[in-house]
C-alpha atoms as a PDB file:
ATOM      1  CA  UNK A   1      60.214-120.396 254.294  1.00  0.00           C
ATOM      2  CA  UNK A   2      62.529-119.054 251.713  1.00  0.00           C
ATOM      3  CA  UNK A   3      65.766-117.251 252.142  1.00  0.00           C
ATOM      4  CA  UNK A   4      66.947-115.238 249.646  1.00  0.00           C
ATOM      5  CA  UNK A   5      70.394-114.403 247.982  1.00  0.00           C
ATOM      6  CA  UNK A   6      70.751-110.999 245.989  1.00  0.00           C
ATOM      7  CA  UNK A   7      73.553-110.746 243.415  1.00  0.00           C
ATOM      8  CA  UNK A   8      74.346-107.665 240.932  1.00  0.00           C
ATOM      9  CA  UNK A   9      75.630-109.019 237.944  1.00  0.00           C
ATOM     10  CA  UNK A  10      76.554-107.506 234.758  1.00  0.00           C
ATOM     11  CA  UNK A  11      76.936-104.114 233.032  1.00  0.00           C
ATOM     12  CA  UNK A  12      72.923-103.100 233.830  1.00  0.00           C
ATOM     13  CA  UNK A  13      73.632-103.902 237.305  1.00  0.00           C
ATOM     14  CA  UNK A  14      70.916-106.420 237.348  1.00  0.00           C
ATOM     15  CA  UNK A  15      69.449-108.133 240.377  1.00  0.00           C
ATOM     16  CA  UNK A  16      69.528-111.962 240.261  1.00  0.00           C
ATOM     17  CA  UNK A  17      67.697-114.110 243.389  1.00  0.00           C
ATOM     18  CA  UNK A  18      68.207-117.036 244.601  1.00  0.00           C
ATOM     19  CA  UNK A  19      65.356-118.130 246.410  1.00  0.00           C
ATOM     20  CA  UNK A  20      65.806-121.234 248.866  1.00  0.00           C
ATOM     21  CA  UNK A  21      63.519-123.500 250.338  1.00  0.00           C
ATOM     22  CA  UNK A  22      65.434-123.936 254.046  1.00  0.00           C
ATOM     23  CA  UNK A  23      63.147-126.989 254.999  1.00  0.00           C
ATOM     24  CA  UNK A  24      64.551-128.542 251.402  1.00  0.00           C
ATOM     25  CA  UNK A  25      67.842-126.983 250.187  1.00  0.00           C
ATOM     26  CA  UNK A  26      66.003-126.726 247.241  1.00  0.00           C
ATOM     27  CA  UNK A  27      66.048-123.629 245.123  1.00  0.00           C
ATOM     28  CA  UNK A  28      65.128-122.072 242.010  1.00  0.00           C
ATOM     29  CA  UNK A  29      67.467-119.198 240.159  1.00  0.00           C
ATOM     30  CA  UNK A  30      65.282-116.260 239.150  1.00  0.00           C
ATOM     31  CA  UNK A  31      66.769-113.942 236.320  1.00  0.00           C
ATOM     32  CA  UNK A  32      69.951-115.382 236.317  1.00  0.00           C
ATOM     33  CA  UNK A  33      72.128-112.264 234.613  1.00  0.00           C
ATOM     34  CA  UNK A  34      75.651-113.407 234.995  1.00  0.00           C
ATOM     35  CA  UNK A  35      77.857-112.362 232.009  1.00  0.00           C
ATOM     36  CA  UNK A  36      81.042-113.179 232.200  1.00  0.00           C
ATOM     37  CA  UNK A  37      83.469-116.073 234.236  1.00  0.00           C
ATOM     38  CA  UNK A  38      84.142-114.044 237.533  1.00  0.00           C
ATOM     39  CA  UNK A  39      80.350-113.525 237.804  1.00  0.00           C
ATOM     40  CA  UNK A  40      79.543-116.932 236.652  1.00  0.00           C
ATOM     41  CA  UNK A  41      82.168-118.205 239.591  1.00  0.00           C
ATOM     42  CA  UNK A  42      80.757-116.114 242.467  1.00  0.00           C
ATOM     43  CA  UNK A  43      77.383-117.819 241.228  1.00  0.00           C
ATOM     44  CA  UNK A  44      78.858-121.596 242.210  1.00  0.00           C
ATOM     45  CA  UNK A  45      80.876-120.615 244.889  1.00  0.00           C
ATOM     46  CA  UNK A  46      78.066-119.514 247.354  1.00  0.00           C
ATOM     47  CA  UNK A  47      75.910-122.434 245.885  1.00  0.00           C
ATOM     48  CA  UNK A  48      78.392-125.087 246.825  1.00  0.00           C
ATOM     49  CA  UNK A  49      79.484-122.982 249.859  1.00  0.00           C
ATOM     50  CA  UNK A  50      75.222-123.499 250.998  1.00  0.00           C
ATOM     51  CA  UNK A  51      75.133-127.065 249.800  1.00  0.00           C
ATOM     52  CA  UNK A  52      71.981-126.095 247.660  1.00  0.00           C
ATOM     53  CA  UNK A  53      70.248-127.661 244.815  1.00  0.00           C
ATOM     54  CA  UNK A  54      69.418-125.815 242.047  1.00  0.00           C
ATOM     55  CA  UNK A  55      65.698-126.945 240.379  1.00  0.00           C
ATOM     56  CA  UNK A  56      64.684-124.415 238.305  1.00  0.00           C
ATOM     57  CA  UNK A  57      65.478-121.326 236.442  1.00  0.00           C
ATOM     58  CA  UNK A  58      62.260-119.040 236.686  1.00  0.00           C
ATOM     59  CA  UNK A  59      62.390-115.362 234.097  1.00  0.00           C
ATOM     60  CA  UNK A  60      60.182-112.952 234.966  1.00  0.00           C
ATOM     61  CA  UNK A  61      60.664-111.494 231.494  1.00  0.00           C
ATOM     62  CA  UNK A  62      63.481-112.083 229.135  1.00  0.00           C
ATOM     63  CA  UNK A  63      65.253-109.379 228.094  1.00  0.00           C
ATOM     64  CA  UNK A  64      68.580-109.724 227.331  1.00  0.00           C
ATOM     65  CA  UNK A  65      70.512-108.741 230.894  1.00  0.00           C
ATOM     66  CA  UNK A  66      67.996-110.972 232.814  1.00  0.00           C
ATOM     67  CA  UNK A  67      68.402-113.940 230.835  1.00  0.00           C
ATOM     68  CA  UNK A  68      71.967-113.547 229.898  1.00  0.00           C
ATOM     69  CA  UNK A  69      72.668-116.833 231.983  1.00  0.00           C
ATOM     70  CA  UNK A  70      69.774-118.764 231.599  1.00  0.00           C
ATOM     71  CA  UNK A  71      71.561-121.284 229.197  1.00  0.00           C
ATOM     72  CA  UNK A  72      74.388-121.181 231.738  1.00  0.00           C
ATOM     73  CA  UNK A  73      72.934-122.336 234.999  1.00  0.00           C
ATOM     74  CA  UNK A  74      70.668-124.756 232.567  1.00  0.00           C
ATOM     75  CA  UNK A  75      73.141-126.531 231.612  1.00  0.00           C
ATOM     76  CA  UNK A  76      75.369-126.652 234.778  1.00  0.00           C
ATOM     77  CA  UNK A  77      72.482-127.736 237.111  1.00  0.00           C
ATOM     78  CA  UNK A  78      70.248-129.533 234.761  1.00  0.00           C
ATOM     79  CA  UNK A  79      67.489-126.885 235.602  1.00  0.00           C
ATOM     80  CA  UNK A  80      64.472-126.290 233.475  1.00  0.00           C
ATOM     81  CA  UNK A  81      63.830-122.260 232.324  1.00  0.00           C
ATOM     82  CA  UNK A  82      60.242-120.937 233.264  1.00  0.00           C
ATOM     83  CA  UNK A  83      58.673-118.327 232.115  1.00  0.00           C
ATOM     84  CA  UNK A  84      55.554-116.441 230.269  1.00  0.00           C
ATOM     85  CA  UNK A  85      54.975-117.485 226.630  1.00  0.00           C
ATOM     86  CA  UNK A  86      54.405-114.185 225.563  1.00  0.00           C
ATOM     87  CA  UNK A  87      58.342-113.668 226.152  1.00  0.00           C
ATOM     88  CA  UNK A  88      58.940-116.353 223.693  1.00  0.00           C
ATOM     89  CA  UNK A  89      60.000-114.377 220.721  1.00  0.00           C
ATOM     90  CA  UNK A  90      62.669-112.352 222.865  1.00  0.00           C
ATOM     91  CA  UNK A  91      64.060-115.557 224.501  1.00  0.00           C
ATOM     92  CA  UNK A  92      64.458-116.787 220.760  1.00  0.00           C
ATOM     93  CA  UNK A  93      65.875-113.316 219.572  1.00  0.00           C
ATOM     94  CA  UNK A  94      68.414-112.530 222.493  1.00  0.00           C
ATOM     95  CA  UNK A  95      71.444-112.234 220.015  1.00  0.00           C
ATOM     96  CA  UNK A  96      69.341-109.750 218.679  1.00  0.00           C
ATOM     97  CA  UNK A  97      68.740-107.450 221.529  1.00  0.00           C
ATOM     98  CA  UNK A  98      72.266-107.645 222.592  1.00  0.00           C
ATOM     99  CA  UNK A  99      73.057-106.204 218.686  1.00  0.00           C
ATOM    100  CA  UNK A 100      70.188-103.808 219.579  1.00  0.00           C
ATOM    101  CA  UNK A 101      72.211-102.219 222.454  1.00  0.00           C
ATOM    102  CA  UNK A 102      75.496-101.918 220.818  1.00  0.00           C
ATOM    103  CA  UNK A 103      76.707-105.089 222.420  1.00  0.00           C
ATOM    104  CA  UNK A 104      79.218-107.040 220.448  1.00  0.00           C
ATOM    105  CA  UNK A 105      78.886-110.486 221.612  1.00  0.00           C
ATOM    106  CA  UNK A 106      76.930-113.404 220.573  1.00  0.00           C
ATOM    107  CA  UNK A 107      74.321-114.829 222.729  1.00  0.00           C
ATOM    108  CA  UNK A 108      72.898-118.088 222.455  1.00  0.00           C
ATOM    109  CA  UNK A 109      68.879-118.051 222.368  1.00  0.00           C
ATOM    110  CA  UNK A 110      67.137-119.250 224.969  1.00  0.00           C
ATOM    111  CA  UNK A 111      64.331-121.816 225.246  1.00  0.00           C
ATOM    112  CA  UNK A 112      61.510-121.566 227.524  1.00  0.00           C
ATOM    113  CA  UNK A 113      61.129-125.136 228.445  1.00  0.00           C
ATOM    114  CA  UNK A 114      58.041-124.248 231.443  1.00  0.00           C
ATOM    115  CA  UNK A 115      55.577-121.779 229.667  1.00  0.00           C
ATOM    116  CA  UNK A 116      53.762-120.073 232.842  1.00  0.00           C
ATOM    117  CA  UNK A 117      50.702-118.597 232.952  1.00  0.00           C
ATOM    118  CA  UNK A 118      48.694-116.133 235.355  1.00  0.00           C
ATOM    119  CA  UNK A 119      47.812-117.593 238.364  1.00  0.00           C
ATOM    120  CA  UNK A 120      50.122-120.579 238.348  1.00  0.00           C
ATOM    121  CA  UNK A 121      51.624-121.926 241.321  1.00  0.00           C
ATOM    122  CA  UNK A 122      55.503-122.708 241.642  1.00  0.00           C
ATOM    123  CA  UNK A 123      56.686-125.219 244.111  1.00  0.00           C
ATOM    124  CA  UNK A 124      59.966-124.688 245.516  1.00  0.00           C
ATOM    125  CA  UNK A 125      60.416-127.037 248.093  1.00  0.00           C
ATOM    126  CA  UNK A 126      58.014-126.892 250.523  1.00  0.00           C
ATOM    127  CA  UNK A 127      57.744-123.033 249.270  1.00  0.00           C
ATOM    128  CA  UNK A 128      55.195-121.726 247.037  1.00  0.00           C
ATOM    129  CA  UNK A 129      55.656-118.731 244.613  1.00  0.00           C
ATOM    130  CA  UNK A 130      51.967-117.434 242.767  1.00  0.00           C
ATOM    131  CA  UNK A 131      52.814-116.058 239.026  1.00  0.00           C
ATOM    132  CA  UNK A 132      51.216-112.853 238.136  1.00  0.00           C
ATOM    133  CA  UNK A 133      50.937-111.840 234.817  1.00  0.00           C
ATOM    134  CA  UNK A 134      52.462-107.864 234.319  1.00  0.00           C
ATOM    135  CA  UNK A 135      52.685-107.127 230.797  1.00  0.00           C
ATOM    136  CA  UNK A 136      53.914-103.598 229.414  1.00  0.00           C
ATOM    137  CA  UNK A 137      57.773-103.718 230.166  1.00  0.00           C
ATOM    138  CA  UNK A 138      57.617-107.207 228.147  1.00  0.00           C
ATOM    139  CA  UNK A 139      54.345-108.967 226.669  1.00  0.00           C
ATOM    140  CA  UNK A 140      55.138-111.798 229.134  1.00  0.00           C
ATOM    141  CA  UNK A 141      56.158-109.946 232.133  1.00  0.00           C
ATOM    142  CA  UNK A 142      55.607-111.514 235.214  1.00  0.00           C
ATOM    143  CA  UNK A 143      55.859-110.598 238.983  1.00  0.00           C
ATOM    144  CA  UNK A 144      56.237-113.678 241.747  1.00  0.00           C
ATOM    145  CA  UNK A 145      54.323-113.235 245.080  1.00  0.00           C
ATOM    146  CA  UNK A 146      55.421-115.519 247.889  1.00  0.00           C
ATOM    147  CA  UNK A 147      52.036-114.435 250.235  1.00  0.00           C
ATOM    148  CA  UNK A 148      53.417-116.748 252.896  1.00  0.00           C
ATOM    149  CA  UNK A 149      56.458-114.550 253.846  1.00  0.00           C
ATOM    150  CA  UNK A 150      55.276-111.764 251.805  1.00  0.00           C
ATOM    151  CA  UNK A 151      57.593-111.167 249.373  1.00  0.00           C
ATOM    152  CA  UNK A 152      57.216-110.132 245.609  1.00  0.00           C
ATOM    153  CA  UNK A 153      59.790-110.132 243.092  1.00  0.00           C
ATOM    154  CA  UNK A 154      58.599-107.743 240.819  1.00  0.00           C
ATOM    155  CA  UNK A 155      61.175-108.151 237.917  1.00  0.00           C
ATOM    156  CA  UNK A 156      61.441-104.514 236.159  1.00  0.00           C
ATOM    157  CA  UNK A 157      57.551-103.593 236.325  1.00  0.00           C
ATOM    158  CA  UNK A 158      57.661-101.952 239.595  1.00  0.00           C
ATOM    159  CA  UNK A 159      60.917-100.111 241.638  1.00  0.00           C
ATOM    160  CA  UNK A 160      61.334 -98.067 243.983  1.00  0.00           C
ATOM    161  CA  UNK A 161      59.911 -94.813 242.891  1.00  0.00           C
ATOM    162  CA  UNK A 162      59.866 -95.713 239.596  1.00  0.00           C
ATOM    163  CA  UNK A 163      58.375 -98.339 236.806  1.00  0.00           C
ATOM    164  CA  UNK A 164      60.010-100.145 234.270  1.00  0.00           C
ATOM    165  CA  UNK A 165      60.771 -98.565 230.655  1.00  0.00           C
ATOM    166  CA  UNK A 166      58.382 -99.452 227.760  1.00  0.00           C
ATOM    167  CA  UNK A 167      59.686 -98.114 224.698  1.00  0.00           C
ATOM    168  CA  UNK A 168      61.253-101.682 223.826  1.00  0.00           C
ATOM    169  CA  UNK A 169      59.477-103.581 221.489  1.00  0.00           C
ATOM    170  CA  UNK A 170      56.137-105.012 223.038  1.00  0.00           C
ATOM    171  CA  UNK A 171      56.127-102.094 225.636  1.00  0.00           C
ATOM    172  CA  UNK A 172      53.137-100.371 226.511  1.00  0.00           C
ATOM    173  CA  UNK A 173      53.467 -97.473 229.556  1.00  0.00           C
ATOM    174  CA  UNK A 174      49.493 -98.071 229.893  1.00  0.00           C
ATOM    175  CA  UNK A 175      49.648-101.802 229.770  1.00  0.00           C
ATOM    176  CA  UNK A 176      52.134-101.602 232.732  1.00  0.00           C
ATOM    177  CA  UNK A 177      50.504 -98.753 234.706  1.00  0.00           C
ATOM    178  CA  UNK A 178      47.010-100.273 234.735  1.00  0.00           C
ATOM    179  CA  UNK A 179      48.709-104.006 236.053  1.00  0.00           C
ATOM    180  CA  UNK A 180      51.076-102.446 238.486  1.00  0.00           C
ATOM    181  CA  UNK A 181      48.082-100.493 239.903  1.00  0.00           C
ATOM    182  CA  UNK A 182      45.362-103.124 239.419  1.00  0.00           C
ATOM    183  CA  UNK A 183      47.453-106.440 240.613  1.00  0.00           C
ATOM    184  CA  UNK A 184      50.575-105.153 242.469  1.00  0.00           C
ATOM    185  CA  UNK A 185      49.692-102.237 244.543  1.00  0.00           C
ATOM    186  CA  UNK A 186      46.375-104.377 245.574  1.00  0.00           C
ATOM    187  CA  UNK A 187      48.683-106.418 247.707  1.00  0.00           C
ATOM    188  CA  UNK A 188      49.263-105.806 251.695  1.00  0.00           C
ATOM    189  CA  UNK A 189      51.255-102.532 252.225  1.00  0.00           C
ATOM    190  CA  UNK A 190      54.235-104.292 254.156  1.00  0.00           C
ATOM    191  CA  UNK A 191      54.855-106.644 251.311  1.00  0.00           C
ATOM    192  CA  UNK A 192      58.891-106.821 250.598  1.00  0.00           C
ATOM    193  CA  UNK A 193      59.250-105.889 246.575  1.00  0.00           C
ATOM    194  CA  UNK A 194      62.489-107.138 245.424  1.00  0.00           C
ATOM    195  CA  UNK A 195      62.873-105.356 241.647  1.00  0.00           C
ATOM    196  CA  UNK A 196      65.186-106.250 238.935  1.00  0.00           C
ATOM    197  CA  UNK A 197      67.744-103.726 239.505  1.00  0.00           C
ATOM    198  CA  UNK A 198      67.991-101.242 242.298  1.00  0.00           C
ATOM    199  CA  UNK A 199      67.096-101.284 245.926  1.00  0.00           C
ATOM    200  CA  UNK A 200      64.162-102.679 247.495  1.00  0.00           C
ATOM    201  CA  UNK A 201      60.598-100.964 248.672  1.00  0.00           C
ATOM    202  CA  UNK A 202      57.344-102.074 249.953  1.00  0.00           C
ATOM    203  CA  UNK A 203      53.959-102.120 248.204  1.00  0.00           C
ATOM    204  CA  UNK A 204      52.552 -99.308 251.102  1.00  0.00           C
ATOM    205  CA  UNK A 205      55.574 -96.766 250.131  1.00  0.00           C
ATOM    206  CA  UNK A 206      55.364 -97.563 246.595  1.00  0.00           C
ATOM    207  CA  UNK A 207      51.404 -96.827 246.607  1.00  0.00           C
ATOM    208  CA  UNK A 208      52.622 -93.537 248.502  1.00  0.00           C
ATOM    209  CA  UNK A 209      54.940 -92.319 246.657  1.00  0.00           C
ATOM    210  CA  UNK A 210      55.930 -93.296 243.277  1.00  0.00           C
ATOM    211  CA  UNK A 211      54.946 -90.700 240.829  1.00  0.00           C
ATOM    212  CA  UNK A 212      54.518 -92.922 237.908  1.00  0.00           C
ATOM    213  CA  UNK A 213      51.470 -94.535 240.293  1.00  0.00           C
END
C-alpha cells in the first residue's frame, strides 16, 4: 500500500507526491517542483524525519514548475528521472520555458534517464503504479493509476472542475479532451485523482461535473 505526502512548492503552487511503499520504505518522488533552499529543506527534512528511501523520480510531463527539481533530488538520492519520451524536447529546453515565462533564472536541463511508455508498469516497492499515456497538455503527458488503492495522479490533464491548459507548445485542447474522456473518466467513480496543482476530486464527480468534460 502506498502512503502519500503532498507538498506545494514554488510560485505555480505546484503539487509534488511522494508516494511510499509502507511494506518497503521505498519511494519514488513524482514532479518534484521545489525551487528554492527553504523548499528544497522541507523536502529532506520529512524524508529523513520517515526514514525513507528515495528510488526514483517519476514526471508526468515536464514543464518547467514540475520538473524544476528533478536534477535536485537526482543528484541528492542517486534517483533515476522517468518519464514519456515525447517530453524529451521540453526536459532538454527547460531554461527555455523558464525565459518563456518571464523567469530570470537559469535552469539546468533535464535528462530523462527511464523513457516510459503507455501501459508500463512501475514498481515501487511492493507497490505498483500503471502509466497512461495523456497527451494534449504536453506530447508526453502521462497520468499514474495505482488500481490497488485506487488512486490516480493525474499530473495537469485533469482537476477538479477543470483540465489542463493547451496553448503551450505541443498542446492540443482535443488531444486532451478525447484522453481524459476515453482513458481517465473510464476508471471506477470513487477513484482518488490527485492533480498537479489544486485540490483533489474523484473520477465519479469529475465525470459529473466538470464542464470542460
Amino acid at each position: 500500500m502506498l502512503k502519500i505526502k503532498q507538498f506545494i512548492f514554488n510560485p505555480f503552487d505546484e503539487n509534488t507526491y511522494l508516494l511510499v511503499d509502507e511494506a518497503t520504505r521505498r519511494a519514488a518522488v513524482v514532479d518534484p517542483g521545489m525551487f528554492n533552499d527553504r523548499e528544497q529543506e522541507v523536502f529532506d527534512s520529512y524524508v529523513k524525519a520517515n526514514d525513507i528511501e528515495i528510488t526514483q523520480i517519476i514526471n508526468t510531463h515536464m514543464h518547467l514548475d514540475h520538473c524544476f527539481g528533478d536534477n535536485y533530488v537526482a543528484d541528492r538520492y542517486s534517483a533515476k528521472v522517468s518519464a514519456h519520451i515525447a517530453d524529451e524536447s521540453l526536459a532538454a529546453g527547460l531554461r527555455q520555458q523558464c525565459l518563456r515565462f518571464g523567469m530570470d533564472m537559469y535552469a539546468t536541463p533535464v535528462e530523462i534517464n527511464v523513457k516510459l511508455e503507455d501501459g508500463d508498469v512501475i514498481k515501487i516497492g511492493d507497490s505498483s503504479l500503471r502509466v497512461i499515456h495523456i497527451p494534449g497538455h504536453s506530447p508526453g503527458g502521462i497520468a499514474l493509476y495505482d488500481a490497488e488503492d485506487k488512486i490516480l495522479i493525474s499530473g495537469d490533464s485533469l482537476f477538479e472542475g477543470s483540465i489542463g491548459r493547451t496553448d503551450l507548445p505541443g498542446g492540443s485542447h482535443s488531444e486532451l479532451v478525447n484522453a481524459v474522456r476515453t482513458r481517465l473518466l473510464t476508471l471506477p467513480a470513487d477513484t482518488k485523482v490527485l492533480p498537479g496543482h489544486g485540490p483533489s476530486t474523484t473520477i465519479g464527480r469529475e465525470r459529473q461535473f466538470n464542464p470542460y468534460l
